[in-house]
Protein backbone atom coordinates (compact mmCIF):
# COMPACT_ATOMS: atom_id res chain seq x y z
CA UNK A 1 -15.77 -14.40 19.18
CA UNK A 2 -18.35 -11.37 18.81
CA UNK A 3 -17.31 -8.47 17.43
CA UNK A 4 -19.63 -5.41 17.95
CA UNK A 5 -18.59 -2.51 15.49
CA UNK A 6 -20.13 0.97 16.87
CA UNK A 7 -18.20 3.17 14.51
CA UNK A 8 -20.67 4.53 11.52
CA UNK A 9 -17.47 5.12 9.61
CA UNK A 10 -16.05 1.62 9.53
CA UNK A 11 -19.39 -0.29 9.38
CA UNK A 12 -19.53 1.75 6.13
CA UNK A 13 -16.33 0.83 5.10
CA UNK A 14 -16.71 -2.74 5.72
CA UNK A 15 -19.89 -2.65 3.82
CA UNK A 16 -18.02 -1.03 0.78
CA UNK A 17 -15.13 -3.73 0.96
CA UNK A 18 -17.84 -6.50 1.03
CA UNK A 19 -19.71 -4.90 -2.14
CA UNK A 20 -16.19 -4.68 -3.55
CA UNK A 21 -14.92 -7.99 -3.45
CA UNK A 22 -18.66 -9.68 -3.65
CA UNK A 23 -17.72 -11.28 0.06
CA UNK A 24 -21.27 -13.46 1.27
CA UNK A 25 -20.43 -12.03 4.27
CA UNK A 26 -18.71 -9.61 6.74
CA UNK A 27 -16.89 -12.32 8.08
CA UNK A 28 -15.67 -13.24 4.75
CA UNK A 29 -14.54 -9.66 3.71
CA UNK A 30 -12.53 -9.71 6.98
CA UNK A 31 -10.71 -12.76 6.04
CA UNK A 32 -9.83 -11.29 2.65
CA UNK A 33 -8.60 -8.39 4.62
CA UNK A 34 -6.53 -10.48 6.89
CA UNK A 35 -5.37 -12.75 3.94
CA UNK A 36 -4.38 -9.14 2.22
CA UNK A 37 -2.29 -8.03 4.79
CA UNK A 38 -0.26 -10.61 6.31
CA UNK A 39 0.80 -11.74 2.67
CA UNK A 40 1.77 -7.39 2.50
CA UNK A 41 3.21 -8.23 6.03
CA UNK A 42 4.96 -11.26 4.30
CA UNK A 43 6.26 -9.37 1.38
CA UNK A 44 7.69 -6.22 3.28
CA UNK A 45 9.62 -8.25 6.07
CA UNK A 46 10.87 -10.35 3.01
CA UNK A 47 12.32 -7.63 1.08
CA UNK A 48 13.27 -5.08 3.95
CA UNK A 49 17.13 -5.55 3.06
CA UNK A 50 16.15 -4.82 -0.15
CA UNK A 51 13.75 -2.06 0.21
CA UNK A 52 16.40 -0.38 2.86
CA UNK A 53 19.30 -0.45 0.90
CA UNK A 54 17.02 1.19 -1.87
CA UNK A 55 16.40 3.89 0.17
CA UNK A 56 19.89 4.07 1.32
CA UNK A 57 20.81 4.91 -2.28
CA UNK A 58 18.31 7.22 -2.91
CA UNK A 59 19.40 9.38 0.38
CA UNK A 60 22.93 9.04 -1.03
CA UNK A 61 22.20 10.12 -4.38
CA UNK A 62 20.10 13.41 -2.68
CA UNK A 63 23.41 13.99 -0.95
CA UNK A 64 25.16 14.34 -4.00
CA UNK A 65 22.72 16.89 -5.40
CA UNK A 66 21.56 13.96 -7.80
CA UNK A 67 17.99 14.43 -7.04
CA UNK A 68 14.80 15.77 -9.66
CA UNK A 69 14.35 19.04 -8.74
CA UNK A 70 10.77 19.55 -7.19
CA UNK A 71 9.34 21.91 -10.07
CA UNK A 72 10.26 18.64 -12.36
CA UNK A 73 9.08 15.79 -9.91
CA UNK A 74 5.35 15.64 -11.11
CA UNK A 75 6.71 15.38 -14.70
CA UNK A 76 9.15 13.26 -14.41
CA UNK A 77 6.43 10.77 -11.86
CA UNK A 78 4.30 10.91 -15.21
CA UNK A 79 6.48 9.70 -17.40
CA UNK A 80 7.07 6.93 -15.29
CA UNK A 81 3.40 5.93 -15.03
CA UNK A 82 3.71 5.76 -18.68
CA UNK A 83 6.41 3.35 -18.88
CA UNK A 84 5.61 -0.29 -19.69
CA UNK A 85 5.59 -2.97 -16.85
């Protein structure tokens, strides 16, 4: 198979992913990509029970006015970036 890549914009970003991840090749960097996704792919339809019924709660607890109100959300995401693990 040839592929023939005539967008400026993704030629450069397949030329940043292959500097990134020191791929020999273009080929190489596309397999990485591939390997990337389907295991994301993987993951996602793996946990979508999961995931959903996360969300679920979340609405729920919105619902019930038990939500961060917004002038507190960007505090309250920092202090959880801060958390360990």
């Amino acid at each position: 198979m040839i592929i023939e890549i005539h967008d400026a914009d993704i030629e450069a970003r397949l030329a940043k992913q292959i500097n990134a991840t020191g791929a020999s090749t273009a080929v190489r960097a596309l397999e990485r990509l591939l390997e990337t996704q389907e295991e994301q792919d993987r993951w996602l339809l793996e946990n979508r029970a999961l995931i959903n019924s996360r969300i679920r709660r979340g609405i729920e607890q919105l619902e019930r006015g038990e939500g961060i109100p917004e002038d507190q959300l960007d505090e309250q995401l920092e202090r959880l970036k801060r958390l360990p693990g």
